[in-house]
N, C-alpha and C. Protein backbone atom coordinates (compact mmCIF):
# COMPACT_ATOMS: atom_id res chain seq x y z
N UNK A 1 93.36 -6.51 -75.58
CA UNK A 1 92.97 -5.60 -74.56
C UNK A 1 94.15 -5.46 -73.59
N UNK A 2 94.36 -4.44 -73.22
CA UNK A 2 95.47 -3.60 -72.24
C UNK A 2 95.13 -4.55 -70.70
N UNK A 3 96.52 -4.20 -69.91
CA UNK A 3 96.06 -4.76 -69.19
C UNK A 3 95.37 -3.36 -67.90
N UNK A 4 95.41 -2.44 -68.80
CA UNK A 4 94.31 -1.43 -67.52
C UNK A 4 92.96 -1.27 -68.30
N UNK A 5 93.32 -1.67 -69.50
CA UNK A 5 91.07 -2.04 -70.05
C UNK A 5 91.54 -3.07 -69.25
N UNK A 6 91.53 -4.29 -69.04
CA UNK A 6 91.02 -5.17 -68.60
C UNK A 6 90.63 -5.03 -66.71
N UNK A 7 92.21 -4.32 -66.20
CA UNK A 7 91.61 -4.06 -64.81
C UNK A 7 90.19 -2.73 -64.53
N UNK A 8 89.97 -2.01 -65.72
CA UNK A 8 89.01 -0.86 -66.14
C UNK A 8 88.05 -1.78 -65.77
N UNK A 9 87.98 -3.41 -66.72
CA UNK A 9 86.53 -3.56 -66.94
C UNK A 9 86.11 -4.67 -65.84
N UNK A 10 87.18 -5.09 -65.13
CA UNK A 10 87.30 -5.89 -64.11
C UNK A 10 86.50 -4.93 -62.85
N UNK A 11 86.99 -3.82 -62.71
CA UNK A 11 86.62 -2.88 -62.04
C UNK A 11 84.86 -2.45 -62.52
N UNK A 12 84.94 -2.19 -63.20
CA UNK A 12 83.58 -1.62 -64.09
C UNK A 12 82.91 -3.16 -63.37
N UNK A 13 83.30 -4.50 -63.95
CA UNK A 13 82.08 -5.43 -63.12
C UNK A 13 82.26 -5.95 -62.19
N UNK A 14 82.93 -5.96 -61.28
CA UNK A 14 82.96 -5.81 -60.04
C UNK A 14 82.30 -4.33 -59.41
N UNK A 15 82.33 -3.30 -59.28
CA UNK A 15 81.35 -2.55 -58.63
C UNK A 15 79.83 -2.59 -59.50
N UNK A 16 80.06 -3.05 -60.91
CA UNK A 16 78.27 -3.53 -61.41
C UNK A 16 77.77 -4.32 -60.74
N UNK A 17 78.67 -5.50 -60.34
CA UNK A 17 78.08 -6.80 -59.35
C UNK A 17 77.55 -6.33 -58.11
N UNK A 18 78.70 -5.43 -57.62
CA UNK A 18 78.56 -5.22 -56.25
C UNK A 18 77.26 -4.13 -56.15
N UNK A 19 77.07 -3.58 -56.78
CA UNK A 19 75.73 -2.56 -56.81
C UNK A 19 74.30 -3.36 -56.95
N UNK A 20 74.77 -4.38 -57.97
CA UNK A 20 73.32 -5.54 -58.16
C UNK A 20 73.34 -6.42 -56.89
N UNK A 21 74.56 -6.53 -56.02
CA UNK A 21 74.42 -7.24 -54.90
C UNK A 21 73.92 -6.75 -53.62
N UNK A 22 74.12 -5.78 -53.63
CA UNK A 22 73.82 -4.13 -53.02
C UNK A 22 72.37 -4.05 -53.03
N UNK A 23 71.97 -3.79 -54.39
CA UNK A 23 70.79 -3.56 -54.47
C UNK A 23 69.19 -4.76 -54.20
N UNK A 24 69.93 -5.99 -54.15
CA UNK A 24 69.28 -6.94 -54.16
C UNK A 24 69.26 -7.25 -52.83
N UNK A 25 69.99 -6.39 -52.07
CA UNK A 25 70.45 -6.76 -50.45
C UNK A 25 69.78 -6.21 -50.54
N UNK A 26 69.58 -4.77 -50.44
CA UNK A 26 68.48 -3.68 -49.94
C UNK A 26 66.94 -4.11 -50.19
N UNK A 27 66.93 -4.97 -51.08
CA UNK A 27 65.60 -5.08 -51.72
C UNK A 27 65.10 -5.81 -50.96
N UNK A 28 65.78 -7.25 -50.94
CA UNK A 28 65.36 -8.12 -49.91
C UNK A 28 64.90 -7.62 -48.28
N UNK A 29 66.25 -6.92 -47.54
CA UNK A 29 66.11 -6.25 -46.41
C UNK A 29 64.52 -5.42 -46.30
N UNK A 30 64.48 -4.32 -47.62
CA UNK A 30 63.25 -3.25 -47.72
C UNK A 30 61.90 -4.90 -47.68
N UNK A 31 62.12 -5.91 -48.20
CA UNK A 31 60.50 -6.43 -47.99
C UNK A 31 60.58 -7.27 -46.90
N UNK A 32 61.39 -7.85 -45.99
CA UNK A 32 61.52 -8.33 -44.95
C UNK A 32 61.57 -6.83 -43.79
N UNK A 33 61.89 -6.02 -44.02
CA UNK A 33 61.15 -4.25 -43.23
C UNK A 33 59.80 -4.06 -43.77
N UNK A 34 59.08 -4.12 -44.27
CA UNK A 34 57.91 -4.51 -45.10
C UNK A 34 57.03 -4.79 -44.72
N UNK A 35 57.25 -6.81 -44.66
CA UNK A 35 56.85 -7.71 -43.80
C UNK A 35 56.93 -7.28 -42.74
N UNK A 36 57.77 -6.97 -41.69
CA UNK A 36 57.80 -7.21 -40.41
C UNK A 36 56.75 -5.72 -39.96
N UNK A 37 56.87 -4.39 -40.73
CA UNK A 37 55.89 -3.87 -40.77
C UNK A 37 54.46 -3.95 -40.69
N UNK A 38 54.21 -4.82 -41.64
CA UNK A 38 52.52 -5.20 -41.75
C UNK A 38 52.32 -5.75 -40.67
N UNK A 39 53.14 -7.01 -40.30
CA UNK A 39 52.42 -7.82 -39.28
C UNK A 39 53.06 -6.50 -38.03
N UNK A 40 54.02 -5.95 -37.87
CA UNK A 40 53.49 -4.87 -36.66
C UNK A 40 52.60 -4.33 -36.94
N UNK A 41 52.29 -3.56 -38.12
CA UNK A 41 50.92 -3.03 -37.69
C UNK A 41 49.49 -3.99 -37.63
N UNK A 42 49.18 -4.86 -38.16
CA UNK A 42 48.58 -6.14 -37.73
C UNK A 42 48.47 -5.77 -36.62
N UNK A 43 49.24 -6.35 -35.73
CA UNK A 43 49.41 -6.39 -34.08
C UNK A 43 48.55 -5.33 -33.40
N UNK A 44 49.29 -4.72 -34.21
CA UNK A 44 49.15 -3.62 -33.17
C UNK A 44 47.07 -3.12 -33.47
N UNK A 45 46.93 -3.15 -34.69
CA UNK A 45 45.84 -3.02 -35.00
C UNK A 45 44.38 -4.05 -34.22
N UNK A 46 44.99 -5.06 -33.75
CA UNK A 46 44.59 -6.15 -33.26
C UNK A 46 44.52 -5.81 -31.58
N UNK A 47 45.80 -5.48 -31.12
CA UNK A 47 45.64 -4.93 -30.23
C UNK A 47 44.53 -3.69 -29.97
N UNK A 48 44.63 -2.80 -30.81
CA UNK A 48 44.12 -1.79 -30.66
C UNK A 48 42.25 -1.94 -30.78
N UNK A 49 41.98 -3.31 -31.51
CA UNK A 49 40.32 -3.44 -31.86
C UNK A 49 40.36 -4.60 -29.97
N UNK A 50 40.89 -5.28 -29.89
CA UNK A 50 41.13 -5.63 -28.58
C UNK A 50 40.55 -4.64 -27.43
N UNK A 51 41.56 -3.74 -27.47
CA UNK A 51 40.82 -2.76 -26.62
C UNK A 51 39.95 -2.19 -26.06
N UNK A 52 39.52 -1.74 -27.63
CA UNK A 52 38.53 -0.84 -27.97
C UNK A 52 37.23 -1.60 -27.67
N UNK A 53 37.10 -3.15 -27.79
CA UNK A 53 36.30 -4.15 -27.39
C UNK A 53 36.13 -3.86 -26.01
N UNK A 54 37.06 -4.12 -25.67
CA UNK A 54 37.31 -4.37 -23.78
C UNK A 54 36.80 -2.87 -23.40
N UNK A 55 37.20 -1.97 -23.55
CA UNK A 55 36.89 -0.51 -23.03
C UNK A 55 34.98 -0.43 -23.34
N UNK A 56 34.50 -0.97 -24.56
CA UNK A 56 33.48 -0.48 -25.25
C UNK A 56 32.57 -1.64 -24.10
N UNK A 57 33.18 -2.92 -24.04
CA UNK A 57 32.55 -3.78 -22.98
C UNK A 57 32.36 -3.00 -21.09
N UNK A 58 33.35 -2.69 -21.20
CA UNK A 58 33.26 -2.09 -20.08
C UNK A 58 32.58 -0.90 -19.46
N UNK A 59 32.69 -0.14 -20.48
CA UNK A 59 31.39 1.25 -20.13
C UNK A 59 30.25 0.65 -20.38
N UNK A 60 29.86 -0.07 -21.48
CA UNK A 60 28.39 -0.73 -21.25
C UNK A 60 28.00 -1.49 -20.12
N UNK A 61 28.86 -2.21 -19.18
CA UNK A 61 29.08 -3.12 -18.21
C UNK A 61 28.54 -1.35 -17.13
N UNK A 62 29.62 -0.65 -17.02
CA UNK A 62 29.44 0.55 -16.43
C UNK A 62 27.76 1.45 -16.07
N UNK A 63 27.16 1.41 -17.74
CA UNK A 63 26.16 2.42 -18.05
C UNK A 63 25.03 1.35 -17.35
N UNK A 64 24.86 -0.24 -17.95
CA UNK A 64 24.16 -0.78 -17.57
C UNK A 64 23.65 -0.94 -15.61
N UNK A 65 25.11 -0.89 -14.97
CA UNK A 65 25.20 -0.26 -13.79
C UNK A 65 24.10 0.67 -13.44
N UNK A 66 24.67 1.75 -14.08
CA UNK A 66 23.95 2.92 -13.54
C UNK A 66 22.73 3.23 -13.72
N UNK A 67 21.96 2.50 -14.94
CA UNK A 67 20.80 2.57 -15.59
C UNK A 67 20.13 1.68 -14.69
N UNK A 68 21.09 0.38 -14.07
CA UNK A 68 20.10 -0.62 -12.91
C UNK A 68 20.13 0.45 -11.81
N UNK A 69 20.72 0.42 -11.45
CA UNK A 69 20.92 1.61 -9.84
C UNK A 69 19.58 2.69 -10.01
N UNK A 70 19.73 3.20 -11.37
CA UNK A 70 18.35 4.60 -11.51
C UNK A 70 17.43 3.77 -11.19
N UNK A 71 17.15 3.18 -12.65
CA UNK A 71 15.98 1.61 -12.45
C UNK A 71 15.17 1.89 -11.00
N UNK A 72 16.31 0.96 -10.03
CA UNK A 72 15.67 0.97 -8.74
C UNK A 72 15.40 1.91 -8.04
N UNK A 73 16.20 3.22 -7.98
CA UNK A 73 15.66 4.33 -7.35
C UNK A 73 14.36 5.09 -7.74
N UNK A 74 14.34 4.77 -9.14
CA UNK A 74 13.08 5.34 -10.05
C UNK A 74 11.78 4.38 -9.21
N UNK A 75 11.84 3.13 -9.04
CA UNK A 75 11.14 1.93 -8.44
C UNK A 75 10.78 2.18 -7.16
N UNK A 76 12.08 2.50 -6.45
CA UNK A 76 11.76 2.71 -5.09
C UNK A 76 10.93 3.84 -4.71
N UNK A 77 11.19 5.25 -5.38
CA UNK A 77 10.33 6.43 -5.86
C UNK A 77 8.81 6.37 -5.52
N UNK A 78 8.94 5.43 -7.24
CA UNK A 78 7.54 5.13 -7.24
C UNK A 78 6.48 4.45 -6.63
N UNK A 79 7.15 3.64 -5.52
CA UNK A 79 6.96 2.66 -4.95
C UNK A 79 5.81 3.30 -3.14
N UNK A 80 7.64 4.24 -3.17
CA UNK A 80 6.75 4.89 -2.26
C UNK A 80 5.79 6.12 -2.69
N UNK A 81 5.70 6.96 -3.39
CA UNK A 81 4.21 7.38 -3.62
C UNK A 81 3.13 6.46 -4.13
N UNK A 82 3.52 5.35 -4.51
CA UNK A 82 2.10 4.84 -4.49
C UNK A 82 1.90 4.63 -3.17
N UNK A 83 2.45 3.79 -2.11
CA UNK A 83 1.91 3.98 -1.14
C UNK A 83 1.66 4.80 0.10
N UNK A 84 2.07 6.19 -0.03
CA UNK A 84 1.51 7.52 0.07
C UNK A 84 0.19 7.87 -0.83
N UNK A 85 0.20 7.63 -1.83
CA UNK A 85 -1.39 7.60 -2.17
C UNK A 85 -2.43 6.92 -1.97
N UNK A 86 -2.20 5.54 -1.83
CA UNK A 86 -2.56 4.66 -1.78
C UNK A 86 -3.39 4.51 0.29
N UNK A 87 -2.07 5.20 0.69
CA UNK A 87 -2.52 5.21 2.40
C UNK A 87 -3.86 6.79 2.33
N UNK A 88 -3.48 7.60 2.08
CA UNK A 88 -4.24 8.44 1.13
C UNK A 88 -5.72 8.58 0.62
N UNK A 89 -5.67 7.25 -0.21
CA UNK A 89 -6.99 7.13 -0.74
C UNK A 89 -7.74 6.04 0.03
N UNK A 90 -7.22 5.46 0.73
CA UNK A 90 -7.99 4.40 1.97
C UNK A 90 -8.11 5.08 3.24
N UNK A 91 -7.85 6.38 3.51
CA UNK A 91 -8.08 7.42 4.62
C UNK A 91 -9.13 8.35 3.89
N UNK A 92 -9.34 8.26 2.64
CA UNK A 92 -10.99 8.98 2.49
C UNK A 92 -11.51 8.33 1.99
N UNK A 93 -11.66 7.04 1.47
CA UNK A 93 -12.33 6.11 1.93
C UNK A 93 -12.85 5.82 3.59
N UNK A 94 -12.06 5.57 4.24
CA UNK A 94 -12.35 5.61 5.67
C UNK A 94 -13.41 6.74 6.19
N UNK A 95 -13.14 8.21 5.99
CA UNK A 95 -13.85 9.08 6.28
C UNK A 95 -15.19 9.00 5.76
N UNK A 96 -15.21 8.46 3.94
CA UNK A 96 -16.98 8.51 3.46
C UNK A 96 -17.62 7.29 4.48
N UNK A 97 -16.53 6.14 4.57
CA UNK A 97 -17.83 5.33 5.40
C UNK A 97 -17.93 5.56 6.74
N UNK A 98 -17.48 6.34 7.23
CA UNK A 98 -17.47 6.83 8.61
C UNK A 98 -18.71 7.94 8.45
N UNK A 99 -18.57 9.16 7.21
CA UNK A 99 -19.53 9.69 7.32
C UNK A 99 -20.70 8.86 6.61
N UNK A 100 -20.56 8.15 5.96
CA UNK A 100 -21.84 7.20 5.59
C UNK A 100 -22.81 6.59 6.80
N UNK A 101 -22.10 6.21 8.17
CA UNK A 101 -22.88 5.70 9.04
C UNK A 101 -23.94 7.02 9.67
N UNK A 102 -23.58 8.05 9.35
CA UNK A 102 -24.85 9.06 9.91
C UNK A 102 -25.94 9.05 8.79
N UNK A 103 -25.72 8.01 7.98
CA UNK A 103 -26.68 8.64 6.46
C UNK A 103 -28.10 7.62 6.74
N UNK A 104 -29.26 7.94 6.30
CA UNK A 104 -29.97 7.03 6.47
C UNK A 104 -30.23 5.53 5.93
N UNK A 105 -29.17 5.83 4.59
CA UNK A 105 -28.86 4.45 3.86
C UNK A 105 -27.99 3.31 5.11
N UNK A 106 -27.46 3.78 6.08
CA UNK A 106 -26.94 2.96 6.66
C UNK A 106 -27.16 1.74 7.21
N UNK A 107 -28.46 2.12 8.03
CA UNK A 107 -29.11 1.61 8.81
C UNK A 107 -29.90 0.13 7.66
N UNK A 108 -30.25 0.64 6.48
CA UNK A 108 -30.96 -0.01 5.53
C UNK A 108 -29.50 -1.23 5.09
N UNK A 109 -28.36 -0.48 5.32
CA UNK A 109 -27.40 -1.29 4.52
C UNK A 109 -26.99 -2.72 5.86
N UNK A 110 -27.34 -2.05 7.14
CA UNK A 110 -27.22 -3.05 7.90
C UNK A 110 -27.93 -4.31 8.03
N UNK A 111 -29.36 -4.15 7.94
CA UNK A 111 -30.19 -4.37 7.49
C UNK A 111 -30.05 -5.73 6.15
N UNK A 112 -29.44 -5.37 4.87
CA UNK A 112 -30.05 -6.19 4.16
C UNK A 112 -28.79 -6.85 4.61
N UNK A 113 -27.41 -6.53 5.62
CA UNK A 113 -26.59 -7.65 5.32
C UNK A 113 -26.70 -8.72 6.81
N UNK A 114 -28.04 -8.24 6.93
CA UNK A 114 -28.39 -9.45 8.43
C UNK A 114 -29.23 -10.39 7.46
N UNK A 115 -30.45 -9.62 6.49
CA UNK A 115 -30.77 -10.61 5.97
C UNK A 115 -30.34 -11.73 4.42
N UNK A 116 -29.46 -11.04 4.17
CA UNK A 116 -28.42 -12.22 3.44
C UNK A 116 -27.89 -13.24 4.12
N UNK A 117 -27.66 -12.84 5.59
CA UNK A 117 -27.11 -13.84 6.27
C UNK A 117 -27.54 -14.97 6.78
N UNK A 118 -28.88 -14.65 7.03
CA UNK A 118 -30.50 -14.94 7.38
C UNK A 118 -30.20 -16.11 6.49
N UNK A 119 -30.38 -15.72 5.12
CA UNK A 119 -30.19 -16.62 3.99
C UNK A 119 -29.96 -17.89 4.08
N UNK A 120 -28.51 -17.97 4.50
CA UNK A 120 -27.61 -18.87 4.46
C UNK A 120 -27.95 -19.56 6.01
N UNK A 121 -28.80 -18.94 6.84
CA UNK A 121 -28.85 -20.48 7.95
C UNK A 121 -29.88 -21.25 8.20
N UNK A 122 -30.81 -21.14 6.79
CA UNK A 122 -31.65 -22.25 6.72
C UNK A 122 -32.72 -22.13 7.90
N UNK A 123 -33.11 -20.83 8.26
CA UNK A 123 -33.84 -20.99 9.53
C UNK A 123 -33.28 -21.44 10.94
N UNK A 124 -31.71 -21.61 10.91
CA UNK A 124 -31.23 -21.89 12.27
C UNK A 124 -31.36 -20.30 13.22
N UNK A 125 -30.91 -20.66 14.13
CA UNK A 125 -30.84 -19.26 15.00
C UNK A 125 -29.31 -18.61 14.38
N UNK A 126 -28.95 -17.20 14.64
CA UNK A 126 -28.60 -16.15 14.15
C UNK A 126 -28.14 -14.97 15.63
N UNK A 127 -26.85 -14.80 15.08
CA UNK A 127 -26.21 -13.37 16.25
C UNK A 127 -25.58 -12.57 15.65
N UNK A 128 -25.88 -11.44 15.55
CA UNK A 128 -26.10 -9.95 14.65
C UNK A 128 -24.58 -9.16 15.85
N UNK A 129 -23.66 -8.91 15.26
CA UNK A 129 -22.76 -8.46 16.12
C UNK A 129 -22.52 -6.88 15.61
N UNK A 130 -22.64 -6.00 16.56
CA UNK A 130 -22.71 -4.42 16.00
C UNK A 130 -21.50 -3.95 16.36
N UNK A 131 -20.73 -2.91 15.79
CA UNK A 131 -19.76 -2.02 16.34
C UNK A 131 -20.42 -1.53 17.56
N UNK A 132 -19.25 -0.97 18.53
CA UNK A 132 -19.57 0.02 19.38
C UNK A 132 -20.38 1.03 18.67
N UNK A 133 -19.80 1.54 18.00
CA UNK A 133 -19.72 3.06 17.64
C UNK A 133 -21.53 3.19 16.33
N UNK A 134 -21.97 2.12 16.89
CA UNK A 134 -23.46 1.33 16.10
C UNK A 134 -24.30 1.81 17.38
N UNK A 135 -24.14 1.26 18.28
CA UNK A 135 -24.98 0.64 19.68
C UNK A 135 -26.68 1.04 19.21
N UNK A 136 -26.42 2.64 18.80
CA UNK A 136 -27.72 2.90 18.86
C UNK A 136 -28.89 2.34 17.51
N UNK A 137 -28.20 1.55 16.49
CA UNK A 137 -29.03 1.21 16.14
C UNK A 137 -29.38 -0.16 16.16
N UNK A 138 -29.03 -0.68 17.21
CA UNK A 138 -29.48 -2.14 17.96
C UNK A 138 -30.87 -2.40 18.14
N UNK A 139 -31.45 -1.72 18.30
CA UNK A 139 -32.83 -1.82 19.05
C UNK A 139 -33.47 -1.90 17.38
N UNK A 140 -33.28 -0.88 16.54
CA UNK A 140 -34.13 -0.95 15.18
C UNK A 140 -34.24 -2.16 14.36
N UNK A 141 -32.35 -2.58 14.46
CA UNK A 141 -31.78 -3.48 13.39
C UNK A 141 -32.42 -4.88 14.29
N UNK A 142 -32.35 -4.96 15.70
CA UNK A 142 -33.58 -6.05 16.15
C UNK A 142 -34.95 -5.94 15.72
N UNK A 143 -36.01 -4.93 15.59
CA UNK A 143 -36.84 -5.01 15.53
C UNK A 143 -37.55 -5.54 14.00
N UNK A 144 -36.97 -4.84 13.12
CA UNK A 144 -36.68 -5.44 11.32
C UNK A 144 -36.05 -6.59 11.45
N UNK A 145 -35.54 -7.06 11.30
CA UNK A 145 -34.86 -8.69 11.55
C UNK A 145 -35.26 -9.27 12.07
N UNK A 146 -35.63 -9.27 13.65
CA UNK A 146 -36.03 -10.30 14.50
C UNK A 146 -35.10 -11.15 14.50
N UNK A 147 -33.86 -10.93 14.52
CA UNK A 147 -32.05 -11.20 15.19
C UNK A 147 -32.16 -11.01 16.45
N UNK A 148 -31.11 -11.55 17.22
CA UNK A 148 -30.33 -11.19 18.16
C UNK A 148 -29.57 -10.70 17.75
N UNK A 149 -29.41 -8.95 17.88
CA UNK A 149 -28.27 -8.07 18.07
C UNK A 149 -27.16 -7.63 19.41
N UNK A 150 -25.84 -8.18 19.51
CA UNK A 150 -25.52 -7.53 20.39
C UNK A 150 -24.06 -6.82 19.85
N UNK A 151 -23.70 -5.80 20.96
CA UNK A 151 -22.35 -5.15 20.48
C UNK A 151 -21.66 -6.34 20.55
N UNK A 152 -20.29 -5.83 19.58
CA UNK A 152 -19.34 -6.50 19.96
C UNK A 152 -18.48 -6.45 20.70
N UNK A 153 -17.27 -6.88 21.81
CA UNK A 153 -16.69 -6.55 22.66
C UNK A 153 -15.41 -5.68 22.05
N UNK A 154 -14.94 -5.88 20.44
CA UNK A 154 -14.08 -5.43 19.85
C UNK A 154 -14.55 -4.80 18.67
N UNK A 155 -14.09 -3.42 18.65
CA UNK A 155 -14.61 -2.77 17.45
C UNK A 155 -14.00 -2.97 16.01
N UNK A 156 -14.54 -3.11 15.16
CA UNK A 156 -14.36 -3.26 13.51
C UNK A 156 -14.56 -2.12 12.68
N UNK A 157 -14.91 -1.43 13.77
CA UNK A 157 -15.57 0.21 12.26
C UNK A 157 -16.82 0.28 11.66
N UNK A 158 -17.78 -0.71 11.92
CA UNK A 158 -19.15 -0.59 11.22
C UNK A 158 -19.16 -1.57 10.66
N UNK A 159 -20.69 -1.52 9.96
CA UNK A 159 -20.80 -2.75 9.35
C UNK A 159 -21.43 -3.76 10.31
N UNK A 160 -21.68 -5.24 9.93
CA UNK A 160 -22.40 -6.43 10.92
C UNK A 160 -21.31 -7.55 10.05
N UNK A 161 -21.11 -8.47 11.72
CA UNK A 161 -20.78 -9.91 11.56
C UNK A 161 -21.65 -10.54 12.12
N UNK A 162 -22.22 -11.34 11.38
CA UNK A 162 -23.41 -12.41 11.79
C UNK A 162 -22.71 -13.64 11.93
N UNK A 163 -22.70 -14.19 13.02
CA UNK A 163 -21.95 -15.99 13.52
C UNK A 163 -23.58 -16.59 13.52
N UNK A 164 -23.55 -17.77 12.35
CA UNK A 164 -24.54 -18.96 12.82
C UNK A 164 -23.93 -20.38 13.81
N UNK A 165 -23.63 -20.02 15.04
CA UNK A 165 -23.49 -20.88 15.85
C UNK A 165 -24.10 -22.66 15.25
N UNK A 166 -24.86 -22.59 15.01
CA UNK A 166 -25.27 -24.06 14.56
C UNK A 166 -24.35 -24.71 13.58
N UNK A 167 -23.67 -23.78 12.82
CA UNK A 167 -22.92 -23.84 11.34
C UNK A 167 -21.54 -23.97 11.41
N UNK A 168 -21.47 -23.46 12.80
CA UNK A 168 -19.66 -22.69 13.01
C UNK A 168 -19.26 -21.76 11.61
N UNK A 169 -20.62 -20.78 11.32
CA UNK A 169 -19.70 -20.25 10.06
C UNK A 169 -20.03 -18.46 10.52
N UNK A 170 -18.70 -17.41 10.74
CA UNK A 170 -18.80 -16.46 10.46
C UNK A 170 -18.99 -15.32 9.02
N UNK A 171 -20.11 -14.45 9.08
CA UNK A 171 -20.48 -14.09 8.12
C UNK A 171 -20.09 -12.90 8.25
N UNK A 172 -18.78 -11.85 7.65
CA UNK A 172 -18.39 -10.79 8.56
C UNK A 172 -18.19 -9.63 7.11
N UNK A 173 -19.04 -8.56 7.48
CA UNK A 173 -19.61 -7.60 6.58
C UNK A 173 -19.10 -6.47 7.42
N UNK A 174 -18.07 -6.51 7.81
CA UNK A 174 -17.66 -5.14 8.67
C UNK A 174 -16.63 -4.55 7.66
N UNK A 175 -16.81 -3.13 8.32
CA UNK A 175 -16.28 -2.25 7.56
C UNK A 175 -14.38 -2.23 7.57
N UNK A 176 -14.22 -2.93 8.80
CA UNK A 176 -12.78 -3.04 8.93
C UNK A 176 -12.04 -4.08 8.31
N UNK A 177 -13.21 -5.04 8.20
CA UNK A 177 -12.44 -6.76 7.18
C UNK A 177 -12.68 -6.39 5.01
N UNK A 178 -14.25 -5.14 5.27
CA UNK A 178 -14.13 -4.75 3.72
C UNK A 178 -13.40 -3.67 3.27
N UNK A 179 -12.49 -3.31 4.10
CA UNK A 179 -11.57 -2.70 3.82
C UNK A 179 -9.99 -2.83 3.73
N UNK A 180 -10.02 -3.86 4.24
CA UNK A 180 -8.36 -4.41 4.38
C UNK A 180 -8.36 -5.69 3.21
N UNK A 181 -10.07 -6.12 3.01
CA UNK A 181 -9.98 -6.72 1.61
C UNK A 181 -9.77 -6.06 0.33
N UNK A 182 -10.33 -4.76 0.63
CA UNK A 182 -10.06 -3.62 -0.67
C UNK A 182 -8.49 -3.17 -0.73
N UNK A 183 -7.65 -3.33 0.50
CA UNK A 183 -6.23 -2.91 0.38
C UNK A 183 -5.56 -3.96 -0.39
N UNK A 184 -5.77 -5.34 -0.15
CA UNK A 184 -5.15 -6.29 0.08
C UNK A 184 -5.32 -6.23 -1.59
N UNK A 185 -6.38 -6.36 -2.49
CA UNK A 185 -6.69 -6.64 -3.80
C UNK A 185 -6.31 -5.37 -4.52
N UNK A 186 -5.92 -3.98 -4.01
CA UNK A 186 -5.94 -2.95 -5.00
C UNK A 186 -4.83 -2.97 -5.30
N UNK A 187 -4.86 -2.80 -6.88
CA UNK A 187 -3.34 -2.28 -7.62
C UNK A 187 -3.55 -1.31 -8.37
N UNK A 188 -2.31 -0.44 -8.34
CA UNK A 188 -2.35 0.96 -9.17
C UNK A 188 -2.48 0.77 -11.25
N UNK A 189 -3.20 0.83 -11.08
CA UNK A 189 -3.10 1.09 -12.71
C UNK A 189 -2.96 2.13 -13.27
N UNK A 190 -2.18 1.87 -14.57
CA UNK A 190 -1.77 3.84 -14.62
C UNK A 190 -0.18 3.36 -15.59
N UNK A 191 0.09 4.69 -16.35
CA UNK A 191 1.41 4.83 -17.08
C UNK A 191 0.73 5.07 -18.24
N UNK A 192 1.90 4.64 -19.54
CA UNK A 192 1.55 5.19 -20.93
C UNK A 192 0.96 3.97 -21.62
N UNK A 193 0.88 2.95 -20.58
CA UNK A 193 -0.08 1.73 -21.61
C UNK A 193 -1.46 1.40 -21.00
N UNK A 194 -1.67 2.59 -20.21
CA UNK A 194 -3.17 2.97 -19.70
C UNK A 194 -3.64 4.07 -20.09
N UNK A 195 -3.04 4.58 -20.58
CA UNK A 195 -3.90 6.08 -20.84
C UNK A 195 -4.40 6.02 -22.32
């Protein structure tokens, strides 16, 4: 062999080498660019569900906010028309037993609650206490009973409190204590798991 075949083929494998060295550089380089790819996007993907956590936490953190805030205004709402109705429906209440005391059942209703009271004192003596706004049927509600009736110095709205002094026990059937017992115990019932 010549000595320019030989520098030919010297040449020929030397740039063969250098192309397989070349190429094995690039190759290596392309999967270490690759690698470092994936795990950037990794990252970044990680980052990005990160986020999307935190943001998705946070408007729910947000909505739950606002849904408490309605909540209570919806509450407070309701809160006060019930007791706009509620003041409402114990102001005609008030009026039937107000107009109830002109009725002739009244007088009868006074009546049986002297003698329930009667009841309970064993035959001791008995004081029949009337509203003002009663006076006039003092004289009757004495005469059926055979009580001591007198007004009271403070009005209640109707109705009788009977005190058995012997007992120390007040027996109080007025219209102003059975009505602030009817406030005190009423609750609204009502919505879509009442109807």
């Amino acid at each position: 062999m010549t000595t320019e075949e030989k520098l030919q083929h010297f040449f020929d494998y030397s740039i063969s080498r250098a192309e397989q060295e070349a190429s094995e550089a690039i190759s290596e380089h392309q999967k270490a660019l690759d690698t470092m790819f994936e795990e950037h996007c990794a990252t970044k993907r990680r980052q990005a569900e990160a986020y999307l956590a935190a943001e998705t936490e946070r408007i729910k953190r947000e909505i739950n906010k606002t849904l408490s805030s309605r909540q209570l205004h919806i509450r407070q709402e309701l809160s006060g028309k019930q007791q706009e109705l509620r003041e409402r429906l114990f102001a005609e209440v008030q009026e039937l037993m107000d107009a109830y005391k002109s009725e002739p059942g009244y007088l009868e209703f006074l009546c049986r609650k002297v003698e329930e009271a009667a009841g309970y004192s064993d035959g001791t003596a008995l004081t029949v206490y009337l509203d003002s706004s009663d006076e006039k049927f003092a004289d009757e509600l004495r005469s059926r009973t055979g009580q001591e009736v007198r007004i009271a110095p403070k009005s209640f709205g109707g109705g009788v409190r009977v005190v058995l002094p012997e007992k120390n026990i007040l027996i109080d059937s007025s219209y102003l204590t059975l009505l602030n017992e009817e406030k005190e115990d009423y609750h609204f019932h009502g919505g879509a798991q009442h109807e």
